[in-house]
PDB file of N, CA and C in Angstrom:
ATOM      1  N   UNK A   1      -8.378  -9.557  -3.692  1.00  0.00           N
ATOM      2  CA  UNK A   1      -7.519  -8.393  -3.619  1.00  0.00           C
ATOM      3  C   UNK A   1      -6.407  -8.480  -4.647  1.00  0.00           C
ATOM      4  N   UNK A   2      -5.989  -9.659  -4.732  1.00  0.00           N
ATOM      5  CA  UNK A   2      -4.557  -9.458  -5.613  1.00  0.00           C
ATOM      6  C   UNK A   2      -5.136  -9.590  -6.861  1.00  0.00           C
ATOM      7  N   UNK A   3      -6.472  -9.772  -7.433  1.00  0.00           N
ATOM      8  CA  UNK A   3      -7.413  -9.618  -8.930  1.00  0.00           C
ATOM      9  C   UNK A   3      -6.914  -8.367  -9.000  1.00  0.00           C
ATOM     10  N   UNK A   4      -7.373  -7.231  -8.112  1.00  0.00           N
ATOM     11  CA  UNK A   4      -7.763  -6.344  -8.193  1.00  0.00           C
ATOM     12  C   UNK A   4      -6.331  -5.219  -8.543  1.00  0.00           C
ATOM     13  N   UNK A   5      -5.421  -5.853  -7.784  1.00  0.00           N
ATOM     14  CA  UNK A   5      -4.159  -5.300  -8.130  1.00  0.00           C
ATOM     15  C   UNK A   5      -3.916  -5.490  -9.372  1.00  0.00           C
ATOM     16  N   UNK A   6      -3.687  -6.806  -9.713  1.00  0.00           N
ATOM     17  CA  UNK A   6      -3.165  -7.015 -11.221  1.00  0.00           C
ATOM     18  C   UNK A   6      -4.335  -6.468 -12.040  1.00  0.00           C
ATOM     19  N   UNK A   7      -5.173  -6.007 -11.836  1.00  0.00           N
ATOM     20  CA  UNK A   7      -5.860  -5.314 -12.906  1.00  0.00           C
ATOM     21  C   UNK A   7      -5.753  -4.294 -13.214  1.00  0.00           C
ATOM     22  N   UNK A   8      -5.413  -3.414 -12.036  1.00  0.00           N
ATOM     23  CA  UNK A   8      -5.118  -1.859 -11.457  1.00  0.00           C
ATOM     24  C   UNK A   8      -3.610  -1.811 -12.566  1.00  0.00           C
ATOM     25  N   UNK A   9      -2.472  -2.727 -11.677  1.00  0.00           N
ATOM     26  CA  UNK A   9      -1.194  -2.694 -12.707  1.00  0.00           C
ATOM     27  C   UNK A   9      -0.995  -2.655 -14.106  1.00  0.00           C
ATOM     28  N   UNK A  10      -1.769  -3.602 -14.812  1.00  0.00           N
ATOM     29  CA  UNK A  10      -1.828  -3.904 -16.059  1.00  0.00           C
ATOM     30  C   UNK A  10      -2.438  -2.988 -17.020  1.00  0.00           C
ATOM     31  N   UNK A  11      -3.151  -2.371 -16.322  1.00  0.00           N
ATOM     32  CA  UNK A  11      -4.632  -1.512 -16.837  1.00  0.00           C
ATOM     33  C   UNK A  11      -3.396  -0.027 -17.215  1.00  0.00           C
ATOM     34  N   UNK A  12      -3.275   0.437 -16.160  1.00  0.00           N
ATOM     35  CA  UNK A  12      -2.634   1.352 -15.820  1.00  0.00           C
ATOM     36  C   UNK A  12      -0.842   1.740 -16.134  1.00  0.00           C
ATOM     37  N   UNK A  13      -0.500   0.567 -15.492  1.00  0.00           N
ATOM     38  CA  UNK A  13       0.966   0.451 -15.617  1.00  0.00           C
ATOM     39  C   UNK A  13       1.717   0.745 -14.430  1.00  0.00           C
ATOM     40  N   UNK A  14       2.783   0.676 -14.083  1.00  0.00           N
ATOM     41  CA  UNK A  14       3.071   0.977 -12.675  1.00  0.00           C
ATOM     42  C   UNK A  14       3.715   2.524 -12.636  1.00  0.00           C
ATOM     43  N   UNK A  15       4.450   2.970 -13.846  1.00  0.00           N
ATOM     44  CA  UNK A  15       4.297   4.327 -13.169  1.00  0.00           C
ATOM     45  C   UNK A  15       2.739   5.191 -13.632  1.00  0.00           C
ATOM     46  N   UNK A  16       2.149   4.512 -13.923  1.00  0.00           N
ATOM     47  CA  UNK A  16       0.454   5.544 -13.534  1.00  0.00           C
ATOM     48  C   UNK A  16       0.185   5.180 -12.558  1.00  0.00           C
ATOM     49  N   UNK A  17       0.154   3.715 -11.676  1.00  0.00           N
ATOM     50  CA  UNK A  17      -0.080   3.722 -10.519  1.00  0.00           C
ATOM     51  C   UNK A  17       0.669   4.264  -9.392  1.00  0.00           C
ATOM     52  N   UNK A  18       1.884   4.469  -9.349  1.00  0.00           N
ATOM     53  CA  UNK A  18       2.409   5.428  -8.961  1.00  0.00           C
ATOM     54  C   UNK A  18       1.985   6.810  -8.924  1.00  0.00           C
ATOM     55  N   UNK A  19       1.746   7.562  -9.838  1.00  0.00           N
ATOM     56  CA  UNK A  19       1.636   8.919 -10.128  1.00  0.00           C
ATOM     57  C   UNK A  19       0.307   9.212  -9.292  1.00  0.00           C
ATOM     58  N   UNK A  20      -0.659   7.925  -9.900  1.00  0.00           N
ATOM     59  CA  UNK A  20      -2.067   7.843  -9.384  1.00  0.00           C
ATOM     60  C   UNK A  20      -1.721   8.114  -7.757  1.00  0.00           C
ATOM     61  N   UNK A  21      -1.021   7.675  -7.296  1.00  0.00           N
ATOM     62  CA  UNK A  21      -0.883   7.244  -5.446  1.00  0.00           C
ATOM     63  C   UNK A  21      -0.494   8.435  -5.296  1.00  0.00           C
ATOM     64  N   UNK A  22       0.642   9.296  -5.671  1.00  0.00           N
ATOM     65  CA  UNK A  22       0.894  10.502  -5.403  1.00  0.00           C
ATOM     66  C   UNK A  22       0.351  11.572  -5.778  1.00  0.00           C
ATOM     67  N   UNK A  23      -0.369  11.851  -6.822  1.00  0.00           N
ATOM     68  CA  UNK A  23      -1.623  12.135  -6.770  1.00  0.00           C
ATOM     69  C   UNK A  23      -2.691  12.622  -5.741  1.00  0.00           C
ATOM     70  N   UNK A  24      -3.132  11.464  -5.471  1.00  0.00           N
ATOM     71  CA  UNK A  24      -3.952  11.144  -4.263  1.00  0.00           C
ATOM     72  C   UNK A  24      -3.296  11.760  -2.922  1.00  0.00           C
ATOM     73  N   UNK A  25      -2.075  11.099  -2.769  1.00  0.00           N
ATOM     74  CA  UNK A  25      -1.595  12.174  -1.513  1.00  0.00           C
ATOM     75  C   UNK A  25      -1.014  13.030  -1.324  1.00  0.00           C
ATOM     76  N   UNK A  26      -0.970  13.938  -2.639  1.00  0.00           N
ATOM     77  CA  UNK A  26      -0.509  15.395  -2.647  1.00  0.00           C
ATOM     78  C   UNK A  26      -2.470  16.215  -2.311  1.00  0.00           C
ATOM     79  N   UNK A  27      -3.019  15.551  -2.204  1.00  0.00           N
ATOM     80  CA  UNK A  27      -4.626  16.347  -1.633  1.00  0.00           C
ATOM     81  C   UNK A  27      -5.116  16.174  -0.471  1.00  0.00           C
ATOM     82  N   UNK A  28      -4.361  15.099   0.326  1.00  0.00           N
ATOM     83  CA  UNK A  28      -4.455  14.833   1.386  1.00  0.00           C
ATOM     84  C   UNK A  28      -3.896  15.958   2.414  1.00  0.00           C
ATOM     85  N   UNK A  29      -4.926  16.329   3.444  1.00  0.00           N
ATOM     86  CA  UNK A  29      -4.189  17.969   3.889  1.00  0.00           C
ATOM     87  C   UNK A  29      -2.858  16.987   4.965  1.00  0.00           C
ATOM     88  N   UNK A  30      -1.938  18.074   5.199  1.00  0.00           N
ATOM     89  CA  UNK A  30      -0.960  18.048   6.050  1.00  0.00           C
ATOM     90  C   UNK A  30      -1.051  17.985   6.774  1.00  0.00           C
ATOM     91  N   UNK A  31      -1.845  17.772   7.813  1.00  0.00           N
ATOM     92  CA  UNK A  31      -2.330  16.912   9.616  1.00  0.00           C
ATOM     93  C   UNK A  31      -2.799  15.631   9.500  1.00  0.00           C
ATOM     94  N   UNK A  32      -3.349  15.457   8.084  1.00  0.00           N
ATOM     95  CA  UNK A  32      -4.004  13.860   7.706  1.00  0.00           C
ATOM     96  C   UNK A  32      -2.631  12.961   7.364  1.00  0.00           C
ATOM     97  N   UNK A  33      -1.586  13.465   6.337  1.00  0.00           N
ATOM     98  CA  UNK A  33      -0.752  12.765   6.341  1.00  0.00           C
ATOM     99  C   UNK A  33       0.264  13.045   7.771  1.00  0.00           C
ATOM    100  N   UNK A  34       0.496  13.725   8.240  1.00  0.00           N
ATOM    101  CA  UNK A  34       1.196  13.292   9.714  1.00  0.00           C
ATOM    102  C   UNK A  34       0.989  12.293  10.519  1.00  0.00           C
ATOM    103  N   UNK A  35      -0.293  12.252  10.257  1.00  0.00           N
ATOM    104  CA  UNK A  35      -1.439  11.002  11.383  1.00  0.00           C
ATOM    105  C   UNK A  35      -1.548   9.776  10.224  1.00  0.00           C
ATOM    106  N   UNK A  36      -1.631   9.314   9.221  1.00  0.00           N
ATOM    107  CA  UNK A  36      -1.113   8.644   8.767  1.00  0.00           C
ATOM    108  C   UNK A  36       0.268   7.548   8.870  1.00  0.00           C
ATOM    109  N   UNK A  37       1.524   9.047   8.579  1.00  0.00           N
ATOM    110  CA  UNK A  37       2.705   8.260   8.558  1.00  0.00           C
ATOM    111  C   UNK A  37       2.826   7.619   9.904  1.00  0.00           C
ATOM    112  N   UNK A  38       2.435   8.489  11.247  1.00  0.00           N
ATOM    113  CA  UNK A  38       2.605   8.216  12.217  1.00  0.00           C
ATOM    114  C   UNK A  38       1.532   6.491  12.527  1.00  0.00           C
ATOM    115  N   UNK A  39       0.472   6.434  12.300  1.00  0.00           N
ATOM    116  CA  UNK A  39      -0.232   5.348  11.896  1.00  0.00           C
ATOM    117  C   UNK A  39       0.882   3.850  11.076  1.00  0.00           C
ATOM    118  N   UNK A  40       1.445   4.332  10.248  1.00  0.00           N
ATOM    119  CA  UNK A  40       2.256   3.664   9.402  1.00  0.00           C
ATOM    120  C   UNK A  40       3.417   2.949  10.442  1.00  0.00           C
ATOM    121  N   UNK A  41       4.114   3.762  10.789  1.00  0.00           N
ATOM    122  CA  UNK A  41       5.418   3.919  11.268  1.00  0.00           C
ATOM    123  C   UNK A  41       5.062   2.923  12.845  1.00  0.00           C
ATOM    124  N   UNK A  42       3.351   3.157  13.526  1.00  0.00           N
ATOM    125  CA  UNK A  42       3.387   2.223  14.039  1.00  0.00           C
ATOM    126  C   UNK A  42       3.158   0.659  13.968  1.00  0.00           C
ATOM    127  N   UNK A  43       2.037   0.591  13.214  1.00  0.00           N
ATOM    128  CA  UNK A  43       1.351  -0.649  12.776  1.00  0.00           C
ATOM    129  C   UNK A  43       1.638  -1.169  11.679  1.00  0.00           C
ATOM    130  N   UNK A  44       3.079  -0.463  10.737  1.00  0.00           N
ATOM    131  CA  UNK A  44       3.517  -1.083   9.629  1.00  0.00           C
ATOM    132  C   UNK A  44       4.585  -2.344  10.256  1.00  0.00           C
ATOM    133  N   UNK A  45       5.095  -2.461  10.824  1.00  0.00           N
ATOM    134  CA  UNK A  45       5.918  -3.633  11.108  1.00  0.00           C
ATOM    135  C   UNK A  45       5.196  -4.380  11.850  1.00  0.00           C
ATOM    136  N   UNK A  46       4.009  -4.881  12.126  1.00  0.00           N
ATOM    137  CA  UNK A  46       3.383  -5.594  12.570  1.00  0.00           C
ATOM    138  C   UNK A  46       2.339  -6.833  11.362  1.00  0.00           C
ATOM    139  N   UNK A  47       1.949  -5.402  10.278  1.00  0.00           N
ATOM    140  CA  UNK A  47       1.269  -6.058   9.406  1.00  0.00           C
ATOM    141  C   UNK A  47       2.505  -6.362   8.046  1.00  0.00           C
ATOM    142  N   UNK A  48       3.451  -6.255   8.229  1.00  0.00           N
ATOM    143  CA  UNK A  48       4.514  -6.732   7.295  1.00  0.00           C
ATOM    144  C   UNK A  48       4.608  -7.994   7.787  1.00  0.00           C
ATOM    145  N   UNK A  49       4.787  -8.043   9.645  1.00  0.00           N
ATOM    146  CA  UNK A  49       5.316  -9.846   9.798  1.00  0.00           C
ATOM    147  C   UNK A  49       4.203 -10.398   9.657  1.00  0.00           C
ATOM    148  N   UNK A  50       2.986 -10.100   9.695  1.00  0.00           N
ATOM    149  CA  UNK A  50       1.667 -11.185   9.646  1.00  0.00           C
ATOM    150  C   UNK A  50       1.685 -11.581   8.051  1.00  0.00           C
ATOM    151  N   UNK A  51       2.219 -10.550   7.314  1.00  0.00           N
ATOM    152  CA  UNK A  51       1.899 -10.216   5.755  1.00  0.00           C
ATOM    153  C   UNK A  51       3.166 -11.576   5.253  1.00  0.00           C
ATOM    154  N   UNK A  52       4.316 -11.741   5.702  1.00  0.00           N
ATOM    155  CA  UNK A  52       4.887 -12.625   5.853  1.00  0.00           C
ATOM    156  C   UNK A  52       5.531 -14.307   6.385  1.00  0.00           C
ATOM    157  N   UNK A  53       4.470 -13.994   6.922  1.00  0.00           N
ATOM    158  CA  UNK A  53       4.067 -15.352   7.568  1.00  0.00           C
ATOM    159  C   UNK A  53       2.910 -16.293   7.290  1.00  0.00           C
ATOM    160  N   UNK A  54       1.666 -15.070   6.644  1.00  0.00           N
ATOM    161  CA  UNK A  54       1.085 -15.479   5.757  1.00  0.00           C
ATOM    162  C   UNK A  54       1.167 -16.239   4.142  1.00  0.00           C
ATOM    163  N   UNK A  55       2.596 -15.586   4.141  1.00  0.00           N
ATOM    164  CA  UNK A  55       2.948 -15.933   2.711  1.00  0.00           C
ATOM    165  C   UNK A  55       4.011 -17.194   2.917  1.00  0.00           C
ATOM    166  N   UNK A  56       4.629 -17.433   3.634  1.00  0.00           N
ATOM    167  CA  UNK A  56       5.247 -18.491   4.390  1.00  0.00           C
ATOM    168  C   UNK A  56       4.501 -19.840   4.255  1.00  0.00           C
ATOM    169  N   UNK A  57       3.259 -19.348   4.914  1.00  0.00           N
ATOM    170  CA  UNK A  57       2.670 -20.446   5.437  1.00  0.00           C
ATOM    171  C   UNK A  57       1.525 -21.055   3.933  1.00  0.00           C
ATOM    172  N   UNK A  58       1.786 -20.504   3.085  1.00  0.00           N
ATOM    173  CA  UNK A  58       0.948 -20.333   1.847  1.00  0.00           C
ATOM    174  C   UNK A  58       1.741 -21.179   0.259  1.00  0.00           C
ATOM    175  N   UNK A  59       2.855 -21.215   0.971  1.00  0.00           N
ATOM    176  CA  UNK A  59       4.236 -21.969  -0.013  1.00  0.00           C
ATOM    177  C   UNK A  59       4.086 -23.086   0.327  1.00  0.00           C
ATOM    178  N   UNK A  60       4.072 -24.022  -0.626  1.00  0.00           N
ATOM    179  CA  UNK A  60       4.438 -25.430  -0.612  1.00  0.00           C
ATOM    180  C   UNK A  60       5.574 -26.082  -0.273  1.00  0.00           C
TER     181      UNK A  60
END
């Protein structure tokens, strides 16, 4: 996964990957992103502390 990022970044640059992302969710209809953010807003602070503890535990 993180290949795949730095390839995406480099390739692209970060504001095309940006633009690219908004982009993408300016086509996304308006009941999909509601259910989304709402998706987000629950299960984002859950996979931030795993996402961090992972990286914790990954340091020397």
């Amino acid at each position: 996964m993180a290949r795949m990022v730095r390839i995406l970044t480099r390739r692209a640059g970060v504001v095309g990957l940006a633009m690219s992302a908004w982009d993408i969710w300016r086509r996304i209809p308006p009941k999909h992103r509601k259910t989304i953010l709402k998706q987000a807003r629950k299960h984002g602070p859950t996979i931030a502390k795993h996402a961090v503890n992972y990286r914790r535990r990954r340091r020397p």
